[in-house]
N, C-alpha and C. Protein backbone atom coordinates (compact mmCIF):
# COMPACT_ATOMS: atom_id res chain seq x y z
N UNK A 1 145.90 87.97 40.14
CA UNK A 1 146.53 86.96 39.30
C UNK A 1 146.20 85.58 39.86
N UNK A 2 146.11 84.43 39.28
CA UNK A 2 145.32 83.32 39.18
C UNK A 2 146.67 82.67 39.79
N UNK A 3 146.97 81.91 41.04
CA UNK A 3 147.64 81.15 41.40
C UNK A 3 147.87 79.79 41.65
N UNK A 4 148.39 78.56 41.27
CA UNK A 4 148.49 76.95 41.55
C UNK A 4 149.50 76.93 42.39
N UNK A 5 149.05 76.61 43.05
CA UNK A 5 150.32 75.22 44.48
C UNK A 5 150.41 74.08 43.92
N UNK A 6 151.54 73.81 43.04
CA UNK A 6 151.53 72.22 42.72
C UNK A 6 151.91 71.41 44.40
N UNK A 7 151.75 70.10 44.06
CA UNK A 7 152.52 69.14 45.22
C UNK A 7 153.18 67.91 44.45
N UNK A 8 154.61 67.35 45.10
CA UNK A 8 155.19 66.69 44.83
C UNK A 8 154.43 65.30 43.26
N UNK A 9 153.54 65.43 43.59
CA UNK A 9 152.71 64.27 43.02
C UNK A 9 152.24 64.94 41.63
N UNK A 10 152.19 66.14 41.84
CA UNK A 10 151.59 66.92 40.78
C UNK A 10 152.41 67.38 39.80
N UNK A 11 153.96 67.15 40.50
CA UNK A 11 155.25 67.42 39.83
C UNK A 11 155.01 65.80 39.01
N UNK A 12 155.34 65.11 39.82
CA UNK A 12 155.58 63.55 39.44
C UNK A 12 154.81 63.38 37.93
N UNK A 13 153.50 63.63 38.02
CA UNK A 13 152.60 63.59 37.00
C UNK A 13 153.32 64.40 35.91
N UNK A 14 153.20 65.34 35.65
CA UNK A 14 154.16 66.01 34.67
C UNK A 14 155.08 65.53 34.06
N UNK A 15 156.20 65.01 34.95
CA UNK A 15 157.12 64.02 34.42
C UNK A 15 156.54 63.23 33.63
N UNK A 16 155.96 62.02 34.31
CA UNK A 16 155.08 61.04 33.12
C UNK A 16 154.68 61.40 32.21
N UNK A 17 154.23 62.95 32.23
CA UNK A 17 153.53 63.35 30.58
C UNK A 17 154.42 63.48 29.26
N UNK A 18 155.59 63.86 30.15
CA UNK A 18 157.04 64.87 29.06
C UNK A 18 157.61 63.32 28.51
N UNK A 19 158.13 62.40 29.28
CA UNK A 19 158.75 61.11 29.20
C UNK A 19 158.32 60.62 27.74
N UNK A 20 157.17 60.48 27.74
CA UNK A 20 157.11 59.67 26.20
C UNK A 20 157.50 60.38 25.00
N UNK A 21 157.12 61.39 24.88
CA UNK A 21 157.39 62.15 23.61
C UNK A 21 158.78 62.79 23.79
N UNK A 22 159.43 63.16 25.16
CA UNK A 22 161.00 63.04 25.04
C UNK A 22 161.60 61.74 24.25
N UNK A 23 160.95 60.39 24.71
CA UNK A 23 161.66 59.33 24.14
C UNK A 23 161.13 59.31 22.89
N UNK A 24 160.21 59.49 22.31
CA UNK A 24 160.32 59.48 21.00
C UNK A 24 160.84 60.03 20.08
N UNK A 25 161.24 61.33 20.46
CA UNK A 25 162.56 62.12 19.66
C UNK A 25 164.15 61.85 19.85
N UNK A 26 164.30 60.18 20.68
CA UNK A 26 165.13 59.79 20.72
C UNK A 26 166.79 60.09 22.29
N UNK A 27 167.32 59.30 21.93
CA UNK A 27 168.00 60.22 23.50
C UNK A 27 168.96 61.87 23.14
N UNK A 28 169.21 61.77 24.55
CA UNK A 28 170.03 63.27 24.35
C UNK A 28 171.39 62.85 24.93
N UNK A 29 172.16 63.48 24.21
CA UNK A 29 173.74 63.59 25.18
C UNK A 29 174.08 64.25 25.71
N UNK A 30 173.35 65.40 26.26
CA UNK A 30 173.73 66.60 27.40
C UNK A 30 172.28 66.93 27.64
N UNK A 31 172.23 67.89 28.79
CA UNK A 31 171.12 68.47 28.93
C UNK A 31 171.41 69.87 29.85
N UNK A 32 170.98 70.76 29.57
CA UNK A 32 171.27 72.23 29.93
C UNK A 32 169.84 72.89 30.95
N UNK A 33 170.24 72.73 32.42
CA UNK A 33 169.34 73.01 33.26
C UNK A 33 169.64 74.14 33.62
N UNK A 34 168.92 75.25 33.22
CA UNK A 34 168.45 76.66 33.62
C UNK A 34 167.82 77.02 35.27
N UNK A 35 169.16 77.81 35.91
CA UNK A 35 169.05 77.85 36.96
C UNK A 35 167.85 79.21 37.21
N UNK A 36 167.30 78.84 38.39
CA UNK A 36 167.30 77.85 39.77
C UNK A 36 165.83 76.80 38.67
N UNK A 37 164.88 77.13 38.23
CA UNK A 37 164.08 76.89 37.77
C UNK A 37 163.98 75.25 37.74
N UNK A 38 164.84 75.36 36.83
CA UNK A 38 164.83 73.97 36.19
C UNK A 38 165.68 72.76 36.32
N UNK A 39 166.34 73.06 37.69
CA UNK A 39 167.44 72.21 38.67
C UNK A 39 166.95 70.84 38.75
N UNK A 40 165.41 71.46 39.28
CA UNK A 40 165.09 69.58 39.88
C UNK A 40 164.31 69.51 38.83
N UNK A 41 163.59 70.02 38.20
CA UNK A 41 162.60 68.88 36.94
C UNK A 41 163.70 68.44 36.20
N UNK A 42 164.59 69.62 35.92
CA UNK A 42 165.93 68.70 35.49
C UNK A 42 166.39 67.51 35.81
N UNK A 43 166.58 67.56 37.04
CA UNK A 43 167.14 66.23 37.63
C UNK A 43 166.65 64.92 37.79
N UNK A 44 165.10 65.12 37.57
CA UNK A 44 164.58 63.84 37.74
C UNK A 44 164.17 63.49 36.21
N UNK A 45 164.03 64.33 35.37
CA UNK A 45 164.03 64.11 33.84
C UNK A 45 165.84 63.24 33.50
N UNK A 46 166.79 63.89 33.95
CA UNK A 46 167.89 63.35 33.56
C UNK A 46 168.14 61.71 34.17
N UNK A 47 167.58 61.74 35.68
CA UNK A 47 167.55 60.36 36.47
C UNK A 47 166.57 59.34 35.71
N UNK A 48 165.42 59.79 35.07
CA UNK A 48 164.47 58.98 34.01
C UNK A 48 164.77 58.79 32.74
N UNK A 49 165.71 59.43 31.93
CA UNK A 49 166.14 59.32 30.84
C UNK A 49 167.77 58.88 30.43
N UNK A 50 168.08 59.20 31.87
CA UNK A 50 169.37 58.58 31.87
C UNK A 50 170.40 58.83 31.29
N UNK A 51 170.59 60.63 31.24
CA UNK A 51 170.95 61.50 31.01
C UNK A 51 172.37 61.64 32.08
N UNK A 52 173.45 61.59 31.71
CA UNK A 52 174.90 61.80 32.75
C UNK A 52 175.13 62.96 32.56
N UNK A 53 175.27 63.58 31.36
CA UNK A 53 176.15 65.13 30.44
C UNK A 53 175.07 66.34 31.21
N UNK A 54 175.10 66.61 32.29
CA UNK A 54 174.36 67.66 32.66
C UNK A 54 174.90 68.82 33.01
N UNK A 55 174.77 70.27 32.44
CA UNK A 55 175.66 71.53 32.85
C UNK A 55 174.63 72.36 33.14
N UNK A 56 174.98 73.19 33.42
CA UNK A 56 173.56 74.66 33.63
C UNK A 56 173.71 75.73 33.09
N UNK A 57 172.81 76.65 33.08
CA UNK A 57 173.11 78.14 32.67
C UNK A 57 172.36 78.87 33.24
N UNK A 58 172.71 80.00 33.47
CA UNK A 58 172.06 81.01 34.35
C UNK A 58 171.85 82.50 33.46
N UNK A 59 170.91 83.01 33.31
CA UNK A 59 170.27 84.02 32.14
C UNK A 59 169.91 84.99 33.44
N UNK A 60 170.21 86.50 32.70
CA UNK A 60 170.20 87.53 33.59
C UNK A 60 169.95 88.38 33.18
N UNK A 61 168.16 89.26 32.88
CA UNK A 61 167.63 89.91 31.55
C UNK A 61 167.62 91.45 33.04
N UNK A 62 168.35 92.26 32.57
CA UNK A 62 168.55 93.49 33.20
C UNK A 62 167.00 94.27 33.24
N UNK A 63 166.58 94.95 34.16
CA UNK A 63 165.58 95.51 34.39
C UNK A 63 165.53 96.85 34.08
N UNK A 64 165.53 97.24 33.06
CA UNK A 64 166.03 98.95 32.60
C UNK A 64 164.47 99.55 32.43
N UNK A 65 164.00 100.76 32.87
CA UNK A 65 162.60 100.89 32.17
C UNK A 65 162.59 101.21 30.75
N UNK A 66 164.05 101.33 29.75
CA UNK A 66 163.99 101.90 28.67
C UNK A 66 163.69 100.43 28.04
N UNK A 67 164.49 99.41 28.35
CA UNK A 67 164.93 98.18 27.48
C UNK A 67 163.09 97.42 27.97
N UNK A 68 162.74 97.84 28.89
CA UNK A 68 161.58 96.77 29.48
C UNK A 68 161.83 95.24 29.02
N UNK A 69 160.93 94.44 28.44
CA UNK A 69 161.52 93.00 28.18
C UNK A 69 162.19 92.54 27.62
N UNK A 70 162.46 93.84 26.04
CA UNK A 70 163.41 93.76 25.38
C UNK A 70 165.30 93.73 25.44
N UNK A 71 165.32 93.76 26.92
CA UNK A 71 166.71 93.73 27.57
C UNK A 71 167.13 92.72 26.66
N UNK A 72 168.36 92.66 26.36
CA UNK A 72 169.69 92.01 26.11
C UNK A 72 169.62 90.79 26.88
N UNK A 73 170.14 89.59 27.05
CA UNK A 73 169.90 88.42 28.42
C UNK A 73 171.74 88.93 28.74
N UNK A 74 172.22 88.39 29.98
CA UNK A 74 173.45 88.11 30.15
C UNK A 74 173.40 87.47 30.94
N UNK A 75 174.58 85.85 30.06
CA UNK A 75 174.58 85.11 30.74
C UNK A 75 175.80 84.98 31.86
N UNK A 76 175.53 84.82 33.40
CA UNK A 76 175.86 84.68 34.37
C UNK A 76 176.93 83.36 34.38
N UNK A 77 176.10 82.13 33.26
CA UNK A 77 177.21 80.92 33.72
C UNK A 77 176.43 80.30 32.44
N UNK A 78 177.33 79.62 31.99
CA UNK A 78 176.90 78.98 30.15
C UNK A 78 178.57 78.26 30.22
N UNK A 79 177.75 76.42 29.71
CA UNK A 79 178.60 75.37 29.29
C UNK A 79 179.81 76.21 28.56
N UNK A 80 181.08 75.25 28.47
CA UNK A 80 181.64 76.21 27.39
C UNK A 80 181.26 75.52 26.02
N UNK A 81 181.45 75.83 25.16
CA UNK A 81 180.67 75.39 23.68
C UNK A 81 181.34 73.53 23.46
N UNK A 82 182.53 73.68 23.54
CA UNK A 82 183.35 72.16 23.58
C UNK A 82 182.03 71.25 24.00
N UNK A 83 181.39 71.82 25.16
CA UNK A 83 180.96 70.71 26.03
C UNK A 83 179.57 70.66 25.21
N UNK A 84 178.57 71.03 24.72
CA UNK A 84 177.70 71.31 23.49
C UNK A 84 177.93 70.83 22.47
N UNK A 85 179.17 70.96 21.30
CA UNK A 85 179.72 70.89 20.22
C UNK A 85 178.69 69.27 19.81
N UNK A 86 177.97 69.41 18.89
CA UNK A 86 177.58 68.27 18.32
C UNK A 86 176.39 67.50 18.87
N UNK A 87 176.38 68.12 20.16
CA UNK A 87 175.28 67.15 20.63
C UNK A 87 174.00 67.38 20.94
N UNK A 88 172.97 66.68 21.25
CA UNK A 88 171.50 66.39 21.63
C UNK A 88 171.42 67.19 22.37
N UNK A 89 170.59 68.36 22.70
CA UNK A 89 170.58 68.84 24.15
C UNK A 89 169.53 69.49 24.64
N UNK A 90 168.99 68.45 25.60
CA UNK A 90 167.96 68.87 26.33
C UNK A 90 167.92 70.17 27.19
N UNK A 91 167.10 71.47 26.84
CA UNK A 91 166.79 72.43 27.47
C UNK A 91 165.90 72.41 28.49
N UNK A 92 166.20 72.60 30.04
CA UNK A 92 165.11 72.06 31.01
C UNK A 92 164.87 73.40 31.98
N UNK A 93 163.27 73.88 32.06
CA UNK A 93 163.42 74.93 32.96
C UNK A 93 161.91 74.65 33.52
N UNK A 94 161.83 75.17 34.31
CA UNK A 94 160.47 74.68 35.16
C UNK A 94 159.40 75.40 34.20
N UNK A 95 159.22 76.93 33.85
CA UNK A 95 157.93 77.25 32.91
C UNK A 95 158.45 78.49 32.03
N UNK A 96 157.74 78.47 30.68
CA UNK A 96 158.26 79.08 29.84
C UNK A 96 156.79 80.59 29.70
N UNK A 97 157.47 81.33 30.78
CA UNK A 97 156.53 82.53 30.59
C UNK A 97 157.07 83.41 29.46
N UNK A 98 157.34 84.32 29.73
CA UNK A 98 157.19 85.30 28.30
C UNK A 98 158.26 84.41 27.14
N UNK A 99 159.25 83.31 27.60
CA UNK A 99 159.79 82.59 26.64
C UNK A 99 161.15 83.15 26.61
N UNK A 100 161.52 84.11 27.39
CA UNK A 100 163.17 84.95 27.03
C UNK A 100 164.00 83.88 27.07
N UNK A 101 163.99 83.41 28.11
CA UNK A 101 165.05 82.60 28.77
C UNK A 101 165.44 81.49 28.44
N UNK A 102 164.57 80.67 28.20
CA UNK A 102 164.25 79.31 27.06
C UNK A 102 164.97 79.48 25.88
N UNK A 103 164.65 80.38 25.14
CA UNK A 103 164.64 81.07 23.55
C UNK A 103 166.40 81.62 24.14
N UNK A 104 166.60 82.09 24.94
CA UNK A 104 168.11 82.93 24.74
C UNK A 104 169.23 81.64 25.18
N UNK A 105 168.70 80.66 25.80
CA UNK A 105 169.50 79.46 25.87
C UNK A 105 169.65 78.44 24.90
N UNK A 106 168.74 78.81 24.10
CA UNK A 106 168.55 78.23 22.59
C UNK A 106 169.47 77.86 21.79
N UNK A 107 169.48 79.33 21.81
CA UNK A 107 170.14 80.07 20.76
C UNK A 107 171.56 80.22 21.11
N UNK A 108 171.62 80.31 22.32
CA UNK A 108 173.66 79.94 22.80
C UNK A 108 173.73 78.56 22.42
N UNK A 109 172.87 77.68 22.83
CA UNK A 109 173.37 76.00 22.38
C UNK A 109 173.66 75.97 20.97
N UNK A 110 172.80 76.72 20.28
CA UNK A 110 172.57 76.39 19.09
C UNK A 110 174.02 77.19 18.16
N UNK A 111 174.37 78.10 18.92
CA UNK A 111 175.70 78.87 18.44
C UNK A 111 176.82 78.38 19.01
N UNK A 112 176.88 77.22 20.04
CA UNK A 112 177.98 76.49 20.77
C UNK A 112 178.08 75.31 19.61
N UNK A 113 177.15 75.05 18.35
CA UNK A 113 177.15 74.06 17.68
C UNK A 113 176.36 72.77 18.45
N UNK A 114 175.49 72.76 19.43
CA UNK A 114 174.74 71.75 20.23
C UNK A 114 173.41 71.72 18.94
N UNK A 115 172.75 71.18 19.18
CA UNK A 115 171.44 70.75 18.80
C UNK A 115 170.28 70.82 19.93
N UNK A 116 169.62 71.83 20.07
CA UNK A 116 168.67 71.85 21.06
C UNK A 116 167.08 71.37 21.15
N UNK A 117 166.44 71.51 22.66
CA UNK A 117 165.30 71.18 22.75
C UNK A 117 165.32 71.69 23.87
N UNK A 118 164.27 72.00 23.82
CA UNK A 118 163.34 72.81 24.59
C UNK A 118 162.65 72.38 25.86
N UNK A 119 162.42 72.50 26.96
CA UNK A 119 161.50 71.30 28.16
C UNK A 119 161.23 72.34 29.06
N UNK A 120 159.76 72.81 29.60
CA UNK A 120 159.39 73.12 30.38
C UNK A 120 157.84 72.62 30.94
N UNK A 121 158.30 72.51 32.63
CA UNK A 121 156.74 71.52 32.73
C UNK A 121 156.00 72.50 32.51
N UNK A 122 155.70 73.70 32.68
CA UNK A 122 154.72 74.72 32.68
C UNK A 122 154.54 75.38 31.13
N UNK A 123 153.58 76.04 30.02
CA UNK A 123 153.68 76.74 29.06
C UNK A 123 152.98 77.70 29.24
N UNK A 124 152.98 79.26 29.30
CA UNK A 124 152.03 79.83 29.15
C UNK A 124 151.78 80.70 27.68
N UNK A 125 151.06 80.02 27.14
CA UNK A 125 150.91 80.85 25.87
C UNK A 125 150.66 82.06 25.94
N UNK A 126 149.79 82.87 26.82
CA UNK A 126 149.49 83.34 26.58
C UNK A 126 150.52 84.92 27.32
N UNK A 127 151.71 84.26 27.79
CA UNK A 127 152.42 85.33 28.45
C UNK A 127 153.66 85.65 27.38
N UNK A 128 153.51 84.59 26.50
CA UNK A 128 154.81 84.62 25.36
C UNK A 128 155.23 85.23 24.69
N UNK A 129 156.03 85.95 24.19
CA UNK A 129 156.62 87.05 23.92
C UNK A 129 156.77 86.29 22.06
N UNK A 130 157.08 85.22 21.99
CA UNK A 130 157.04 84.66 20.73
C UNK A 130 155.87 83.86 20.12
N UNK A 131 155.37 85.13 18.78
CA UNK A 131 154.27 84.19 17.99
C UNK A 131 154.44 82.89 17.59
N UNK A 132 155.86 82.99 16.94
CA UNK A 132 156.20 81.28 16.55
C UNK A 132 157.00 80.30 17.15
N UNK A 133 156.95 80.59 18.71
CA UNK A 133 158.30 79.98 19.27
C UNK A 133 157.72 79.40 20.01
N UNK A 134 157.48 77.95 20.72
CA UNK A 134 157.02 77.51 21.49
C UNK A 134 158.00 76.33 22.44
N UNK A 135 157.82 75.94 24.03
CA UNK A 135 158.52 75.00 23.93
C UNK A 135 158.38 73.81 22.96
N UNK A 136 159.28 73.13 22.71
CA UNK A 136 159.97 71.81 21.88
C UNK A 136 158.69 70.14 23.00
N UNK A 137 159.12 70.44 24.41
CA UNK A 137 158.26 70.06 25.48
C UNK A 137 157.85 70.47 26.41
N UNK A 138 156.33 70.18 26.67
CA UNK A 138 156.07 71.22 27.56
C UNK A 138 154.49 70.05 28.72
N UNK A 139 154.44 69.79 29.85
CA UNK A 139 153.58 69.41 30.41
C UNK A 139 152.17 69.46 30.54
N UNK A 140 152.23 70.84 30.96
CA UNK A 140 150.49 70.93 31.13
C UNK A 140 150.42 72.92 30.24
N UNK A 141 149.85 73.22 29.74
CA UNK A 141 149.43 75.04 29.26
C UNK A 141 148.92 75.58 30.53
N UNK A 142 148.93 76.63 30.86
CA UNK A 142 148.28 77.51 32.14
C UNK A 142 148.17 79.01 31.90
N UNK A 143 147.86 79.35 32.50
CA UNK A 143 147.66 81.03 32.39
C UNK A 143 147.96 81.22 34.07
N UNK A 144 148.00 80.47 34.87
CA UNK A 144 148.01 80.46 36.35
C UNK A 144 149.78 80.51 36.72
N UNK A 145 149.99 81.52 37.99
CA UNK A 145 151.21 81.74 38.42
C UNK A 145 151.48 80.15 39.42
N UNK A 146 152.20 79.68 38.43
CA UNK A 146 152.68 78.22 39.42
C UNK A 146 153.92 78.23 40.48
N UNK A 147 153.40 77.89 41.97
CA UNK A 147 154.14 77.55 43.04
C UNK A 147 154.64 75.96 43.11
N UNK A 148 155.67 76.18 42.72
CA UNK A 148 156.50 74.48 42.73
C UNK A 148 156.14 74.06 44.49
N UNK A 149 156.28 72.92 44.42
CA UNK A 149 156.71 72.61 46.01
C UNK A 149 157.87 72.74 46.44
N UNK A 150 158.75 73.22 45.79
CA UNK A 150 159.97 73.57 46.28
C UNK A 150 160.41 74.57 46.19
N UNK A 151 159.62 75.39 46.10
CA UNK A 151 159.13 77.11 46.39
C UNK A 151 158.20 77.49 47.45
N UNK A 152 157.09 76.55 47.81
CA UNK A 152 156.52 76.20 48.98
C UNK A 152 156.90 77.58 50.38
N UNK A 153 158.40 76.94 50.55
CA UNK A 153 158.47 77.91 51.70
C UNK A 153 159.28 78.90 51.60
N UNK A 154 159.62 79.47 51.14
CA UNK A 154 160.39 80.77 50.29
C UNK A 154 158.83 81.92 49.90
N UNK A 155 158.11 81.15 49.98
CA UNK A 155 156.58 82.04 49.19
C UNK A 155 156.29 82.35 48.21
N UNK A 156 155.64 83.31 48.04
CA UNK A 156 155.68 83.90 46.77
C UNK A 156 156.31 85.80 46.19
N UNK A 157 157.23 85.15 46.06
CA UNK A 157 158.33 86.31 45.92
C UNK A 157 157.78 87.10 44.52
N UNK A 158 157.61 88.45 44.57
CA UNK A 158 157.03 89.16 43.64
C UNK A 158 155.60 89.36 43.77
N UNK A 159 155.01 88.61 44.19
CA UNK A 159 152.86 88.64 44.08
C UNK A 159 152.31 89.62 45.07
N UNK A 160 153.13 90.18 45.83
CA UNK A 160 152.98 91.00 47.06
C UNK A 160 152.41 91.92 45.86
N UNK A 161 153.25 92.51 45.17
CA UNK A 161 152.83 93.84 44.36
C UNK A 161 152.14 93.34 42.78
N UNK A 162 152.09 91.67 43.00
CA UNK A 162 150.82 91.79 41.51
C UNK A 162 151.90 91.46 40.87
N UNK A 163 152.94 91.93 40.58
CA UNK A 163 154.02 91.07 39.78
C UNK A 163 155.03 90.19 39.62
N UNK A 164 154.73 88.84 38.86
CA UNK A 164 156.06 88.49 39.41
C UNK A 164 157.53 88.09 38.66
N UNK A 165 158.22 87.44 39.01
CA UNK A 165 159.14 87.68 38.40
C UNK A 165 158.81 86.64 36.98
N UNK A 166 159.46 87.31 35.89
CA UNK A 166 159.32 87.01 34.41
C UNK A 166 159.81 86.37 33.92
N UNK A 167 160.24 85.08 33.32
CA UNK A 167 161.32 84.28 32.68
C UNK A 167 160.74 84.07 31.22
């Protein structure tokens, strides 16, 4: 499997790419950072856009060999809807591989009555589980397993055996 080491700078860049066309769809009044993933692109997207309303959610797709990707998600920790109800809301996760996780946080905002969007610096089309679903924003396309720098020293958890973990 084809691997990238981003570095801090390479993060930075990304940012700059998402920024304009975030602002052109105007601001957001919350933003929903998908843990652990999407903590810090979160955070520096919310520190650049100037984003205060920030909550998280945590998605938890069970590993059954019957269900394989098709598992159910369960969420671990989700805004309560009040805090959603009506508003703008930026979806932020570091990369949208097969798309579960993105797509199942969606769709809770979107049933909390929020208005969503989508943000991941990474896209891989080609791991996506959805023909018509794509992120809303997305940085750079890859087919390559991306190492954040803030994954750096933790390693690479899963690649030992060729697989890794799926979001």
């Amino acid at each position: 499997m084809k691997q990238q080491a981003l570095s801090w700078d390479d993060v930075d860049r990304l940012i700059d790419v998402l920024l304009p066309p975030l602002k052109i769809v105007g601001s957001y009044d919350a933003m929903v950072l998908i843990t652990r993933g999407g903590i810090i692109p979160g955070g520096m997207l919310a520190e650049a856009l100037g984003v205060r309303h920030i909550l998280t959610a945590a998605v938890d797709f069970p590993t059954t060999e019957s269900a394989g990707l098709m598992a159910w998600p369960s969420f671990l920790q989700f805004p309560d809807p009040a805090l959603l109800r009506d508003r703008r809301t930026l979806i932020v996760d570091d990369v949208w591989g097969s798309g579960r996780t993105s797509t199942a946080v969606k769709g809770k905002v979107e049933s909390s009555g929020g208005i969503p969007y989508t943000c991941v610096l990474h896209y891989n089309p080609y791991r996506s589980m959805f023909n018509r679903a794509e992120p809303d924003f997305y940085g750079s396309v890859t087919d390559a397993y991306i190492i954040y720098p803030w994954e750096i020293d933790r390693g690479v958890e899963g690649l030992e055996s060729g697989i890794p973990e799926i979001n």
